[in-house]
C-alpha atoms as a PDB file:
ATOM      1  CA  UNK A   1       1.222  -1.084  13.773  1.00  0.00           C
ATOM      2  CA  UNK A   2      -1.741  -1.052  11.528  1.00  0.00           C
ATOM      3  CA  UNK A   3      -3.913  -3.706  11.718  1.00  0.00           C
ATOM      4  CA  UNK A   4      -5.773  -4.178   8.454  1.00  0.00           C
ATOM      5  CA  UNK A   5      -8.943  -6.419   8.602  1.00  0.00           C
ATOM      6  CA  UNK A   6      -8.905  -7.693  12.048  1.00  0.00           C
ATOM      7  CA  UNK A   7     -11.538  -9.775  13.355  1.00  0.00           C
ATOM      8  CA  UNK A   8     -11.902 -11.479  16.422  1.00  0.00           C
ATOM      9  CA  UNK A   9     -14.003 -14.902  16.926  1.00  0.00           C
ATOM     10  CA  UNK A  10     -14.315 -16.110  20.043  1.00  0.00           C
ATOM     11  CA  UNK A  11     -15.455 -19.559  20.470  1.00  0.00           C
ATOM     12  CA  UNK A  12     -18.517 -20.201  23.265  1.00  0.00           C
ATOM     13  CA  UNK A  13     -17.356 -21.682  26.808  1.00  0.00           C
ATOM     14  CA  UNK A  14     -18.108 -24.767  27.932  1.00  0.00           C
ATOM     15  CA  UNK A  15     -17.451 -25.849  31.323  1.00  0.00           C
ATOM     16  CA  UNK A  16     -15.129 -28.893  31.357  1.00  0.00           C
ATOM     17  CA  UNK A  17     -14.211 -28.994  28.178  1.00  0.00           C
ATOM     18  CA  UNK A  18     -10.558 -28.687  26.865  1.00  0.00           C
ATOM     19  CA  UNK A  19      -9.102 -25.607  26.760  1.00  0.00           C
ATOM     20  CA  UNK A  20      -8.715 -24.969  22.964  1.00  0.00           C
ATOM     21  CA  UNK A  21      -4.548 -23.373  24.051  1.00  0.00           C
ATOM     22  CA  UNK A  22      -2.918 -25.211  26.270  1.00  0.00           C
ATOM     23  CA  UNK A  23      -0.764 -23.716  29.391  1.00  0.00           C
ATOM     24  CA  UNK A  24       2.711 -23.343  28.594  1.00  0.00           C
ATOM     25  CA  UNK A  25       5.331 -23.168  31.418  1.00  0.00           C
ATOM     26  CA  UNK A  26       7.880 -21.081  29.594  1.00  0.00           C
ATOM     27  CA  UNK A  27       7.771 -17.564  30.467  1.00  0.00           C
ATOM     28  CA  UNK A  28       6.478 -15.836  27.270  1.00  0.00           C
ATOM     29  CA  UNK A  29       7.482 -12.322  28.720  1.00  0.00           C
ATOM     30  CA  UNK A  30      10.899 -13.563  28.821  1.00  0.00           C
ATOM     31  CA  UNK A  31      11.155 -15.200  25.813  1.00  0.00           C
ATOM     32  CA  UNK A  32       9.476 -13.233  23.457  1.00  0.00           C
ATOM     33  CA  UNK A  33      10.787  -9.746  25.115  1.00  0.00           C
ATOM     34  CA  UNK A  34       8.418  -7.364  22.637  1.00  0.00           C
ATOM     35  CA  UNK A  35       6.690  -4.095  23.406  1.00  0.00           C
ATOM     36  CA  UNK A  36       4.572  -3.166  20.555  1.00  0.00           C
ATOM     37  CA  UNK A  37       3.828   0.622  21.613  1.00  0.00           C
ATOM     38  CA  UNK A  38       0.872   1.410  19.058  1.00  0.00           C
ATOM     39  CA  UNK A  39      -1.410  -0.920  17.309  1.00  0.00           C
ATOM     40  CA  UNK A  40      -4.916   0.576  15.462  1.00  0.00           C
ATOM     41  CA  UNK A  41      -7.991  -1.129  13.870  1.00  0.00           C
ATOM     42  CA  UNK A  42     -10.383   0.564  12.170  1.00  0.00           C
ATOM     43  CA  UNK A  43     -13.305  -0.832  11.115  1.00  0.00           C
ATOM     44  CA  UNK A  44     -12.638  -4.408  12.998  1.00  0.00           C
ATOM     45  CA  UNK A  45     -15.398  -6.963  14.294  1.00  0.00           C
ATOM     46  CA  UNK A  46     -15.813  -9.207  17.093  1.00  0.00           C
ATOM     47  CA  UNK A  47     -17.612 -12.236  16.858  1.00  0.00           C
ATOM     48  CA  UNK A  48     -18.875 -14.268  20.126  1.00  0.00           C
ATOM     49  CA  UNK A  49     -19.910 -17.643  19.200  1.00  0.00           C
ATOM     50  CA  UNK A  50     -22.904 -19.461  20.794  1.00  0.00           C
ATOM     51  CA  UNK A  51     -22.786 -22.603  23.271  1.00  0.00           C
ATOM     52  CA  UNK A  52     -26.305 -23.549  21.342  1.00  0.00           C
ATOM     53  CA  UNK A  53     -25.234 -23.976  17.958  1.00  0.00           C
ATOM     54  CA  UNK A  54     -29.005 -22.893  16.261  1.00  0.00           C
ATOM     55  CA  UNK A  55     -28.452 -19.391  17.800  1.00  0.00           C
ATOM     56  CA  UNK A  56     -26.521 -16.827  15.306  1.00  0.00           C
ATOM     57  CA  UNK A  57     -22.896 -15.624  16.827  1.00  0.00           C
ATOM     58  CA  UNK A  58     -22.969 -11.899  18.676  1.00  0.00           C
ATOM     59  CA  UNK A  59     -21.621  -9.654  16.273  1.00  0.00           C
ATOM     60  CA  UNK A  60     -19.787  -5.900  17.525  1.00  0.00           C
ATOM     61  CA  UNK A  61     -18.436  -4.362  14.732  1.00  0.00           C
ATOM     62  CA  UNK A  62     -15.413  -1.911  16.085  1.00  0.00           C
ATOM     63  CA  UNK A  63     -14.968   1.368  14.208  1.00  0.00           C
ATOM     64  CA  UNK A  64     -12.129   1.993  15.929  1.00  0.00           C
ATOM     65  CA  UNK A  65      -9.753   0.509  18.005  1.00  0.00           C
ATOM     66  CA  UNK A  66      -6.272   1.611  19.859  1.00  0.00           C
ATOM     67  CA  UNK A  67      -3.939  -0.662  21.338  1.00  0.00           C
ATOM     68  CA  UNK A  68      -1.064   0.301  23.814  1.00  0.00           C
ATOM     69  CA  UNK A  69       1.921  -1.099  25.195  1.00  0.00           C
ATOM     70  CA  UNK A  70       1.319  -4.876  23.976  1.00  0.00           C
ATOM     71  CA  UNK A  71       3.322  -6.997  25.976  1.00  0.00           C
ATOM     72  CA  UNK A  72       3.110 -10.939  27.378  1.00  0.00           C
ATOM     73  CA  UNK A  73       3.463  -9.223  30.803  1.00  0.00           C
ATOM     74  CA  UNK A  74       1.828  -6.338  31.331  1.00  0.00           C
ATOM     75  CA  UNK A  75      -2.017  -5.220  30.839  1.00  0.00           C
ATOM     76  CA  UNK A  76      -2.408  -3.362  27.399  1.00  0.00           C
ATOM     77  CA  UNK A  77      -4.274   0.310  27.157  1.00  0.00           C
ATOM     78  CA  UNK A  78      -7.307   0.658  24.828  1.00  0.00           C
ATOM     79  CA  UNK A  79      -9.765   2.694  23.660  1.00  0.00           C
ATOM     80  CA  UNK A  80     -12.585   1.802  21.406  1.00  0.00           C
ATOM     81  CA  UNK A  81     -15.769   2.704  19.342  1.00  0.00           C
ATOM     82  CA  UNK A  82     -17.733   0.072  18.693  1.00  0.00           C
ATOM     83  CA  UNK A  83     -21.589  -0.686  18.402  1.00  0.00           C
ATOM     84  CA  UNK A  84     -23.256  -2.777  20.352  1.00  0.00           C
ATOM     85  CA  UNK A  85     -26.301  -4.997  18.432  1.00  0.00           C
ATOM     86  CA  UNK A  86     -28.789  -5.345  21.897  1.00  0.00           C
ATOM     87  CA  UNK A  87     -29.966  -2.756  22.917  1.00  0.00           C
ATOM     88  CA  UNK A  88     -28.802  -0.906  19.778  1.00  0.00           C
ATOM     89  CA  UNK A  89     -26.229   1.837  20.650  1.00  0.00           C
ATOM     90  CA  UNK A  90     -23.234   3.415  20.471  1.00  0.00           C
ATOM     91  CA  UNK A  91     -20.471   2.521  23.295  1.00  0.00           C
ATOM     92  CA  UNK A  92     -17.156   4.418  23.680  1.00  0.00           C
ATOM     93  CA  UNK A  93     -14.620   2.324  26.301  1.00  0.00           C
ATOM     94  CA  UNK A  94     -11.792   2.927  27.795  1.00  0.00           C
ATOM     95  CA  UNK A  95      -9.221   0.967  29.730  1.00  0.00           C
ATOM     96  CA  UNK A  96      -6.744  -2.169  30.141  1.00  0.00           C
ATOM     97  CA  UNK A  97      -6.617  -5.398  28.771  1.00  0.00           C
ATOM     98  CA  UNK A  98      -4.187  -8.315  29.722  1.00  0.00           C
ATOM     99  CA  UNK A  99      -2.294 -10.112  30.084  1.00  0.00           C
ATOM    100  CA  UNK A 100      -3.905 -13.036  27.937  1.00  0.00           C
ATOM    101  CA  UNK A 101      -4.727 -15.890  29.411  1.00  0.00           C
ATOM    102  CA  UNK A 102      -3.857 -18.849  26.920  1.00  0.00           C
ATOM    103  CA  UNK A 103      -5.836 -21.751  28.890  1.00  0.00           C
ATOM    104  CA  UNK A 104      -8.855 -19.644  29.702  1.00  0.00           C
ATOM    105  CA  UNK A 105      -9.352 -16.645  27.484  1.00  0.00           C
ATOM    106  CA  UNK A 106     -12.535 -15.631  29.011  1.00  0.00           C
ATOM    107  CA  UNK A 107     -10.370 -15.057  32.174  1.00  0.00           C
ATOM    108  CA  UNK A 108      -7.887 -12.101  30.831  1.00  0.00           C
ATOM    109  CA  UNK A 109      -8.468  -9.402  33.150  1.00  0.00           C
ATOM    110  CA  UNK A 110      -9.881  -6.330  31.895  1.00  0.00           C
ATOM    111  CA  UNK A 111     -10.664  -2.941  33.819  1.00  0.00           C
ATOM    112  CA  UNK A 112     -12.113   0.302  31.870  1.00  0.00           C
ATOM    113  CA  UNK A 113     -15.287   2.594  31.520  1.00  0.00           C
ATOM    114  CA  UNK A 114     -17.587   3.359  28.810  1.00  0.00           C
ATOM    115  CA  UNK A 115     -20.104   5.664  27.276  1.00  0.00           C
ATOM    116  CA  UNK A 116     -23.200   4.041  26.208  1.00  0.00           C
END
């Protein structure tokens, strides 16, 4: 799967507030039985929203991103280029994402390494 013009905003954290998905109790995995087995992004952005609202998002623009094995119940593999903005460089990562965590996104586990 190509993914054309993907970009990724996540919204800031604040304790105690709602979560903006709520928890489902039907088993996704089962339900929605897909394995996607390739996805790419090329030239893709992620944008990280600020709790203080007079402070510009973070901004990573991703040169290149590969997704494997996309599943509700597994982690996914990636590998990425991307830049990041402070300190300015160059960061090449490697690893597994997942599975998503629809009430707390900021809790999905991810494992990997990178270059800087």
């Amino acid at each position: 799967m190509q993914l054309d013009g993907l970009q990724i905003h996540t919204p800031p954290r604040v304790p105690g507030d709602e979560p903006l998905i709520h928890k489902t109790d039907q088993d996704l995995a089962a339900k929605y039985p897909v394995l996607i087995g390739e996805a790419r992004a090329d030239d893709a952005r992620i944008e990280v929203l600020r709790a203080q609202p007079d402070k510009p998002p973070r901004e990573f623009p991703i040169h290149h991103l590969d997704l494997h094995d996309l599943s509700f119940d597994r982690p996914a593999k990636f590998h990425a280029l991307l830049t990041n903005a402070i300190p300015k460089g160059e960061i090449d990562a490697t690893g597994t994402f997942g599975p998503w965590e629809t009430e707390q996104p900021s809790e999905t586990p991810a494992n990997g390494s990178y270059i800087f």
